[in-house]
PDB file of N, CA and C in Angstrom:
ATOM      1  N   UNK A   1     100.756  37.385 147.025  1.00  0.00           N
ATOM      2  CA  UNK A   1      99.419  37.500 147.573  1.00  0.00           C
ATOM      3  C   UNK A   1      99.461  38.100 148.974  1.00  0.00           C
ATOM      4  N   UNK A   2     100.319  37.418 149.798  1.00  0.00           N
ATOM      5  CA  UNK A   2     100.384  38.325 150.799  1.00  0.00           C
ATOM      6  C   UNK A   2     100.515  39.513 151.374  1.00  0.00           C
ATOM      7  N   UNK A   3     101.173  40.213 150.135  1.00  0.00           N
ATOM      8  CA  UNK A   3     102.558  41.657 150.428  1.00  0.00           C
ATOM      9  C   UNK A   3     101.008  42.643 149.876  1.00  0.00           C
ATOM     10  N   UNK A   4      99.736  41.761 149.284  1.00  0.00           N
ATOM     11  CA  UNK A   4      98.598  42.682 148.390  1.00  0.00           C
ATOM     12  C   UNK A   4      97.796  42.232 149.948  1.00  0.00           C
ATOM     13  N   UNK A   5      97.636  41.407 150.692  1.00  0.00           N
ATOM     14  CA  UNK A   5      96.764  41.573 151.246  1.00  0.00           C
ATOM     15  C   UNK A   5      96.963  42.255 152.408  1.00  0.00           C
ATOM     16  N   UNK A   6      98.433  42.559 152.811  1.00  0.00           N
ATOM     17  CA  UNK A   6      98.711  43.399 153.894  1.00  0.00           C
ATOM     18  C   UNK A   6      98.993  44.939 153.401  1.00  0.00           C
ATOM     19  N   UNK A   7      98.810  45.118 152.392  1.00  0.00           N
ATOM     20  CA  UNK A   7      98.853  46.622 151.818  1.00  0.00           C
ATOM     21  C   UNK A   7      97.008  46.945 152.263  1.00  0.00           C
ATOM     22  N   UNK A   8      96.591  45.899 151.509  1.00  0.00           N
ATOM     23  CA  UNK A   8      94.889  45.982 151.708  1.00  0.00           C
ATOM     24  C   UNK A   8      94.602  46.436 153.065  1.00  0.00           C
ATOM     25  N   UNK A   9      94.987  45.329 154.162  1.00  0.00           N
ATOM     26  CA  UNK A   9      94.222  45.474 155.570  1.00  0.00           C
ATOM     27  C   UNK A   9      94.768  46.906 156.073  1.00  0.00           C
ATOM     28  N   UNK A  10      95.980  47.385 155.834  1.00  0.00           N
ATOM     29  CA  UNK A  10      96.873  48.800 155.993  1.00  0.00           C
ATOM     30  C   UNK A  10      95.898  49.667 155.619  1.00  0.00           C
ATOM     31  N   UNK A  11      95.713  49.634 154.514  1.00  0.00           N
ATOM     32  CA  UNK A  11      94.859  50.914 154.015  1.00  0.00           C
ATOM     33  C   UNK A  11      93.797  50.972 154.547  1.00  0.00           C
ATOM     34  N   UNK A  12      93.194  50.059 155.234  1.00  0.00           N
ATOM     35  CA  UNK A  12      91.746  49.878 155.660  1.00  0.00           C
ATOM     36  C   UNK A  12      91.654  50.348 157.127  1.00  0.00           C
ATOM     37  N   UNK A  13      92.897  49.721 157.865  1.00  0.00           N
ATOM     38  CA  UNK A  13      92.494  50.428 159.217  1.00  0.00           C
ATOM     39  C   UNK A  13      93.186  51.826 158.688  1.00  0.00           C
ATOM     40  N   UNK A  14      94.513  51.675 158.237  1.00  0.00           N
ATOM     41  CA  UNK A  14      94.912  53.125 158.986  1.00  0.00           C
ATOM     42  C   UNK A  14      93.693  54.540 158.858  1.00  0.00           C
ATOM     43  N   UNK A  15      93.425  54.859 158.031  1.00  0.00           N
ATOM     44  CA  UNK A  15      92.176  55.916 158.426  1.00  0.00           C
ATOM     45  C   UNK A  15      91.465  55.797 158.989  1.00  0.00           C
ATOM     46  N   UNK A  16      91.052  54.705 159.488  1.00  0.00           N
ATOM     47  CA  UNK A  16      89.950  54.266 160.902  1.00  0.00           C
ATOM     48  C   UNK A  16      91.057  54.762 162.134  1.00  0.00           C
ATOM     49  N   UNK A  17      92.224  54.299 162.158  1.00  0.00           N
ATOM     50  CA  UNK A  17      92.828  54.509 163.018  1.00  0.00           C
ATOM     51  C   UNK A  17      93.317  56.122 163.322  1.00  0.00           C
ATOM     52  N   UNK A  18      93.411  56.947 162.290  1.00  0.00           N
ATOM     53  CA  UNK A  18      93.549  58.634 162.647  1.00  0.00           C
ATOM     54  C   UNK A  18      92.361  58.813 162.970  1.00  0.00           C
ATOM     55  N   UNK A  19      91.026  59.053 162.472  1.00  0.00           N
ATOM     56  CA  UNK A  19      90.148  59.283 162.572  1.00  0.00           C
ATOM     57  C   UNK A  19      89.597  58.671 163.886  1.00  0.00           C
ATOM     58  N   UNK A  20      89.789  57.452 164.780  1.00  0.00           N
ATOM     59  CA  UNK A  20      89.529  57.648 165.927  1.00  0.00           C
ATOM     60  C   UNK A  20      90.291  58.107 167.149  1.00  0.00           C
ATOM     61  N   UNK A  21      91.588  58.729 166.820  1.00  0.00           N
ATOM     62  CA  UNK A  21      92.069  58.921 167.721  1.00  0.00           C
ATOM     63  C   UNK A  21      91.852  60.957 167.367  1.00  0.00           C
ATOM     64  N   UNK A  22      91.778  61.086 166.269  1.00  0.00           N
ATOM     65  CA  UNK A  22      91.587  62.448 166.344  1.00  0.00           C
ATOM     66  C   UNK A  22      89.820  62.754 166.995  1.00  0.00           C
ATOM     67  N   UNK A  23      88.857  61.790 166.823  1.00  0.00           N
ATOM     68  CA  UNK A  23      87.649  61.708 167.559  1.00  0.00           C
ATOM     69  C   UNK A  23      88.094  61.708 169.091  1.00  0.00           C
ATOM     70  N   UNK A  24      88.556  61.079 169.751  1.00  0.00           N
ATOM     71  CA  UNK A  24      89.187  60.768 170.980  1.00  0.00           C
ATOM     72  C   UNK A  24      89.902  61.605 171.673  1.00  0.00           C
ATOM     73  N   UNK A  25      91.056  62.520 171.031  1.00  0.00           N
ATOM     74  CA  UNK A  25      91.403  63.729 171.358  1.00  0.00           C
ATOM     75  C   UNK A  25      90.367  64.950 171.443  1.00  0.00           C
ATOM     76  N   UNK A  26      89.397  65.060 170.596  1.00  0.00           N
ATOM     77  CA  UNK A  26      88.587  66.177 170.528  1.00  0.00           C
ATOM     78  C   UNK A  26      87.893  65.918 171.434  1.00  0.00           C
ATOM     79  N   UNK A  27      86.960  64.818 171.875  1.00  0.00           N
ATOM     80  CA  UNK A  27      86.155  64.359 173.248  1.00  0.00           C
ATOM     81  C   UNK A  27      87.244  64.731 173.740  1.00  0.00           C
ATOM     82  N   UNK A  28      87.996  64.270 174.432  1.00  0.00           N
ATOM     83  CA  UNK A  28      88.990  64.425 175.558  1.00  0.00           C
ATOM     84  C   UNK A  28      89.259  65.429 175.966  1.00  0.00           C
ATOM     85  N   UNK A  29      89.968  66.244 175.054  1.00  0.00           N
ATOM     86  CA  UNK A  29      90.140  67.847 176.037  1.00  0.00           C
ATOM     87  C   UNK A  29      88.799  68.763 175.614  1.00  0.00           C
ATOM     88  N   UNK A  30      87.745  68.427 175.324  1.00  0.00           N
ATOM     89  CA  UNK A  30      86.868  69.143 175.468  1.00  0.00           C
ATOM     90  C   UNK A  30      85.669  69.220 176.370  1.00  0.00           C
ATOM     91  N   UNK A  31      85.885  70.283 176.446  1.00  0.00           N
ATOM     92  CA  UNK A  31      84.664  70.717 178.457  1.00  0.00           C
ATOM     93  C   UNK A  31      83.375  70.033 178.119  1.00  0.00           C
ATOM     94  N   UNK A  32      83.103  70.001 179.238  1.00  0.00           N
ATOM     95  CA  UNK A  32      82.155  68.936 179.614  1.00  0.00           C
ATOM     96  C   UNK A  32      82.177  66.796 179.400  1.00  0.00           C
ATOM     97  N   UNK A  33      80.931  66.972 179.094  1.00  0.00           N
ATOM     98  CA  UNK A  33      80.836  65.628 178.577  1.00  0.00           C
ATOM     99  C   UNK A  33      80.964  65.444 177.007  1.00  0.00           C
ATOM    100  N   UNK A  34      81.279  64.261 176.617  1.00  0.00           N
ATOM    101  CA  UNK A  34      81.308  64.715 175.417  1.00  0.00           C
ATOM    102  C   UNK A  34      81.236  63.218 174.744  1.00  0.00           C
ATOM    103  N   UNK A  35      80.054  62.995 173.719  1.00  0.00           N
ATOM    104  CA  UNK A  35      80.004  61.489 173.049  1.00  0.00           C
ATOM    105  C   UNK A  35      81.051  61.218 172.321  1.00  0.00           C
ATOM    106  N   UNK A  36      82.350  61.952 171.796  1.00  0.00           N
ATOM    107  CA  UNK A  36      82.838  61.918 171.263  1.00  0.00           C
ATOM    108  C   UNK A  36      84.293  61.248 171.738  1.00  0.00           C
ATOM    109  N   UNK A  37      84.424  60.856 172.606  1.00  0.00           N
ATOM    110  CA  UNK A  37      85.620  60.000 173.488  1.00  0.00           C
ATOM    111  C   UNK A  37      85.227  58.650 173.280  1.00  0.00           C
ATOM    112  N   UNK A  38      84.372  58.321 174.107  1.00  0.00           N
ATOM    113  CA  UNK A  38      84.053  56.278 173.556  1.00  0.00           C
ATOM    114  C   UNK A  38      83.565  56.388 171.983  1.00  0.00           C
ATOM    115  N   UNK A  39      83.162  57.318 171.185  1.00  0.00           N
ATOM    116  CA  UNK A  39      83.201  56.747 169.241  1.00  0.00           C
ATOM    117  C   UNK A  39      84.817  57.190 169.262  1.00  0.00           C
ATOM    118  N   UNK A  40      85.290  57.735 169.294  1.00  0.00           N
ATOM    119  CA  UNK A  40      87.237  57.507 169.412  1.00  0.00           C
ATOM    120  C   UNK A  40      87.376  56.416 169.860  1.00  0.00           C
ATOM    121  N   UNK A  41      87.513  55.977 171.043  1.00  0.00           N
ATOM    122  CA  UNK A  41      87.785  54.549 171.273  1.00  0.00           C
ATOM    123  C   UNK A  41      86.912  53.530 170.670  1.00  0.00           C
ATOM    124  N   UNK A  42      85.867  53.464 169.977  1.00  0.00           N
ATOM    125  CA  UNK A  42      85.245  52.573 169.817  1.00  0.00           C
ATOM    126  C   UNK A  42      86.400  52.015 168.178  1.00  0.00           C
ATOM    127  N   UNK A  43      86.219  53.650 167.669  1.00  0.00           N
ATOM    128  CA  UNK A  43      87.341  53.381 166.320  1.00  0.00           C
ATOM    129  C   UNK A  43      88.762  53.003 166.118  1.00  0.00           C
ATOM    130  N   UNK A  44      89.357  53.397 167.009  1.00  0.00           N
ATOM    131  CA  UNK A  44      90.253  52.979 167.554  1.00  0.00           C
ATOM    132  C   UNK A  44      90.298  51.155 167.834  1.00  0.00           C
ATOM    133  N   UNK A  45      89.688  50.427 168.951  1.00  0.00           N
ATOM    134  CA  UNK A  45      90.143  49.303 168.523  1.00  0.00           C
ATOM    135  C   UNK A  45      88.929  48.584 167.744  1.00  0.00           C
ATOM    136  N   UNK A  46      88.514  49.160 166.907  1.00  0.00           N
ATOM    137  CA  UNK A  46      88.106  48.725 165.401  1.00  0.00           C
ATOM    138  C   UNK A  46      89.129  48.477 164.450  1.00  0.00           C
ATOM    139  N   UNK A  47      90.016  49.768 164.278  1.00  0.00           N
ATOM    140  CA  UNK A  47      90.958  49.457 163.489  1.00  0.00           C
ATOM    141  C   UNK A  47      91.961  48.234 164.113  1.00  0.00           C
ATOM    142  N   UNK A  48      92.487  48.050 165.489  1.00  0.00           N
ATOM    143  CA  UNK A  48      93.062  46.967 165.807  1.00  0.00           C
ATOM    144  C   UNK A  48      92.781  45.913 165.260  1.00  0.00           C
ATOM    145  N   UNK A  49      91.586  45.376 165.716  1.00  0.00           N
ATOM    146  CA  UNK A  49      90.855  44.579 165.034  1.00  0.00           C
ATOM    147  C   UNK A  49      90.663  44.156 164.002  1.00  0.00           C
ATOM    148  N   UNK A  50      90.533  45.282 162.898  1.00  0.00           N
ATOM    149  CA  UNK A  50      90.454  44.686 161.144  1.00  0.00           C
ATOM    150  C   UNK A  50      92.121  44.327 161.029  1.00  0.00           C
ATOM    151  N   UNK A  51      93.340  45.168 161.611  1.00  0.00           N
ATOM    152  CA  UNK A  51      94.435  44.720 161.265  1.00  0.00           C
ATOM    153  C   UNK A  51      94.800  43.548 161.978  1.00  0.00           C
ATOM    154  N   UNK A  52      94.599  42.869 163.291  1.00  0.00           N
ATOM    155  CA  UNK A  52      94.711  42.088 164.046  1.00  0.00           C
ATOM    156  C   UNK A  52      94.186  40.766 162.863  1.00  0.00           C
ATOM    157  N   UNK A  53      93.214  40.971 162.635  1.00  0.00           N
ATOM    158  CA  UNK A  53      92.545  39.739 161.953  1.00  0.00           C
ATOM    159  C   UNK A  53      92.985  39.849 160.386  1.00  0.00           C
ATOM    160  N   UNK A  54      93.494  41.036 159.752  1.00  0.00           N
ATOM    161  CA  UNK A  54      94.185  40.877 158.816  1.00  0.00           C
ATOM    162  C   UNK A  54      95.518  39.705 158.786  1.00  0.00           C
ATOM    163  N   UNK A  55      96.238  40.229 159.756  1.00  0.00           N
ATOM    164  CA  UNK A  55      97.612  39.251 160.171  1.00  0.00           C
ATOM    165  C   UNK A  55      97.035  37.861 160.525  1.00  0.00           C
ATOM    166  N   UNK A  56      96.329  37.777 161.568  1.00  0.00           N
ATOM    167  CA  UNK A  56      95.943  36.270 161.674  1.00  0.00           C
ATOM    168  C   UNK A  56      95.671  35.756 160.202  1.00  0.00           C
ATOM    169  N   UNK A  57      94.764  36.176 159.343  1.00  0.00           N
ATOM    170  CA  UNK A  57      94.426  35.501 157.668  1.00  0.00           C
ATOM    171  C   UNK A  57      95.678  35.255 156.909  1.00  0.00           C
ATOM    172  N   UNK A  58      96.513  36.004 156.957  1.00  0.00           N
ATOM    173  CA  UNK A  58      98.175  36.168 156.063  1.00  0.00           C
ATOM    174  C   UNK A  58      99.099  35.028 156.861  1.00  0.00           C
ATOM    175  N   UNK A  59      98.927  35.214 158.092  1.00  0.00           N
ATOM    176  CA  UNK A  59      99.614  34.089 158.715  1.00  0.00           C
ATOM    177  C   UNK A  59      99.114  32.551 158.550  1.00  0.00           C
ATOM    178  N   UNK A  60      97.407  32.243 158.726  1.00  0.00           N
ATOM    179  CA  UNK A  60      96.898  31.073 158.400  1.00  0.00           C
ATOM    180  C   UNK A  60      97.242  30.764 156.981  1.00  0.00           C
ATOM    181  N   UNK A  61      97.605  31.668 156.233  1.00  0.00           N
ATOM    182  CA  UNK A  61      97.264  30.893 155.028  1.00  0.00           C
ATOM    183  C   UNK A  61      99.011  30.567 154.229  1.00  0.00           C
ATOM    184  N   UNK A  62      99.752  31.304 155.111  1.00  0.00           N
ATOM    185  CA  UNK A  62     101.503  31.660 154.908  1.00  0.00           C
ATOM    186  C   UNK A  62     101.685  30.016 155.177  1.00  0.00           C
ATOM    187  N   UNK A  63     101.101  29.399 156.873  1.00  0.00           N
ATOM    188  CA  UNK A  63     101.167  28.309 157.532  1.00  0.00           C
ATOM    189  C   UNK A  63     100.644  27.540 156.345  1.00  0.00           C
ATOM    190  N   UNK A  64      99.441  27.550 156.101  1.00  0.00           N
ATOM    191  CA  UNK A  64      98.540  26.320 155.462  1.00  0.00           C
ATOM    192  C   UNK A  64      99.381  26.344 153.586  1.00  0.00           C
ATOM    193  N   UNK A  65      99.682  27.062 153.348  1.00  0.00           N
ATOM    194  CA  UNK A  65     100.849  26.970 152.093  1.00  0.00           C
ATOM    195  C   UNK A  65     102.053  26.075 152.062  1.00  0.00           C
ATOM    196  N   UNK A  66     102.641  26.273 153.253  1.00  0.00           N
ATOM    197  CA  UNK A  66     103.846  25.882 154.101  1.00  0.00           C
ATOM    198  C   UNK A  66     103.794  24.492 154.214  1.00  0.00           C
ATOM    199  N   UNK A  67     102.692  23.741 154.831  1.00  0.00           N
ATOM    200  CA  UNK A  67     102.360  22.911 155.493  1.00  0.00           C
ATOM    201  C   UNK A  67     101.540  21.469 154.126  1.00  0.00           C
ATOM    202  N   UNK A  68     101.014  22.037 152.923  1.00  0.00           N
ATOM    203  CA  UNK A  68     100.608  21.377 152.190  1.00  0.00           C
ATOM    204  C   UNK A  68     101.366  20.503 151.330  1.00  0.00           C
ATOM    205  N   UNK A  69     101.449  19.174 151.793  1.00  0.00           N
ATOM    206  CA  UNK A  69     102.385  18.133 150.588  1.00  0.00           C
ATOM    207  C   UNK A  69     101.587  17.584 150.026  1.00  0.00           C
ATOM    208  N   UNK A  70     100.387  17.425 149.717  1.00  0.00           N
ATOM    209  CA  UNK A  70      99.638  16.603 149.042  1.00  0.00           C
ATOM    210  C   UNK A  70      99.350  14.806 149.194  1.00  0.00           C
ATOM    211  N   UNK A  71      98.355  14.681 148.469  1.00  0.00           N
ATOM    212  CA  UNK A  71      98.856  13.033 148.466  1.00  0.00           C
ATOM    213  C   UNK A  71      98.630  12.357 147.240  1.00  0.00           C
ATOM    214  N   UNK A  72      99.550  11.020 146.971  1.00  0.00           N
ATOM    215  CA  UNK A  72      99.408  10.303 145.571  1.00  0.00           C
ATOM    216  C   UNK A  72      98.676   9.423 145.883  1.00  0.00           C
ATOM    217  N   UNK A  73      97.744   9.181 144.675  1.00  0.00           N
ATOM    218  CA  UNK A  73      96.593   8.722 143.910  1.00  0.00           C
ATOM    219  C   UNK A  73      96.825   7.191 143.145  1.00  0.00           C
ATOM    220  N   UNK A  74      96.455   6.404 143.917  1.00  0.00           N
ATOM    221  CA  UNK A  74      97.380   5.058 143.294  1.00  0.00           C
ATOM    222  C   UNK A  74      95.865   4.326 143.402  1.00  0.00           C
ATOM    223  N   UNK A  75      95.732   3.998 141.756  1.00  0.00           N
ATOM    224  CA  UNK A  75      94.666   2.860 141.205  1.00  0.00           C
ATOM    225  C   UNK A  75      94.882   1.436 141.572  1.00  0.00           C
ATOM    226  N   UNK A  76      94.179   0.780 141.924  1.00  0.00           N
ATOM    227  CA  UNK A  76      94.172  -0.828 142.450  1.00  0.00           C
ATOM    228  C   UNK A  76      93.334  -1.447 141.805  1.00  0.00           C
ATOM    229  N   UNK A  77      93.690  -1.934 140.367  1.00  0.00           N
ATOM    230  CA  UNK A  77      93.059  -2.620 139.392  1.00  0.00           C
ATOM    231  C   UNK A  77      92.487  -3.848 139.661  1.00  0.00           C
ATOM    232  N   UNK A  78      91.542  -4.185 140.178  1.00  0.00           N
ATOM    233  CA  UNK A  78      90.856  -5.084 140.191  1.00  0.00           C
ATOM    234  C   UNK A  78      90.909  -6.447 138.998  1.00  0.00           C
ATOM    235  N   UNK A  79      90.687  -7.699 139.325  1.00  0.00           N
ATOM    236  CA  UNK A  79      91.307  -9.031 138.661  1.00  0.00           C
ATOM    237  C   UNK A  79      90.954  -8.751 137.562  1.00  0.00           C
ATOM    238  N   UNK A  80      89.530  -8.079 136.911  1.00  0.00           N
ATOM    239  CA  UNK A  80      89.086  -8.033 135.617  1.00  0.00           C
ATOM    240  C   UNK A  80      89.683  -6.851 134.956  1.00  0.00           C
ATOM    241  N   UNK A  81      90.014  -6.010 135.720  1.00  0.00           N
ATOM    242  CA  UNK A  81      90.689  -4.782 135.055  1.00  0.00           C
ATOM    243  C   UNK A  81      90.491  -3.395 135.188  1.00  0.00           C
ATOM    244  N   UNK A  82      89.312  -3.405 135.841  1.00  0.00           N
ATOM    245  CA  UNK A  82      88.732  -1.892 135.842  1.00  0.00           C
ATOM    246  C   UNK A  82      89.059  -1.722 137.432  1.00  0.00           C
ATOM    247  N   UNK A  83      89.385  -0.534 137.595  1.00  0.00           N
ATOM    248  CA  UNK A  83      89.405   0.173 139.012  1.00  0.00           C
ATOM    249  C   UNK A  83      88.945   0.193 139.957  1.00  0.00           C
ATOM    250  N   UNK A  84      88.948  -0.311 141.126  1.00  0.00           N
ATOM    251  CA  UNK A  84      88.136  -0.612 141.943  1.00  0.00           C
ATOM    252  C   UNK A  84      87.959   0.477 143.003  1.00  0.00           C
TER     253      UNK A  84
END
């Protein structure tokens, strides 16, 4: 489950992630002003972000797998017999 959900979050930023840095380069060396530098950076740590919080989810749940022993279920039959 994990090795599918970090292929997932991969595929998801990385084209966010070319695509704002090739936005970001084109603002950048181009004359004048240009809206096209902060939507580069804006995409840019967008993609951080979806992968950032990808890893945090793979890690919570790697931990909370790790960490689960369960507990036993023990009936306390009451004097007449039925379960109390």
């Amino acid at each position: 489950m994990n090795n599918n959900f970090l292929k997932a979050v991969t595929y998801a930023a990385a084209p966010i992630l070319v695509i704002g840095i090739a936005l970001f380069l084109k603002g950048f060396f181009e004359n004048g002003s240009s809206i096209w530098t902060p939507i580069g950076i804006g995409a840019v740590m967008g993609a951080i972000f979806i992968f950032v919080m990808g890893m945090f989810m793979i890690a919570t749940e790697e931990v909370l797998e790790k960490s689960y022993k369960g507990s036993k279920l023990i009936l306390i039959k009451n004097k007449n017999g039925a379960p109390s």
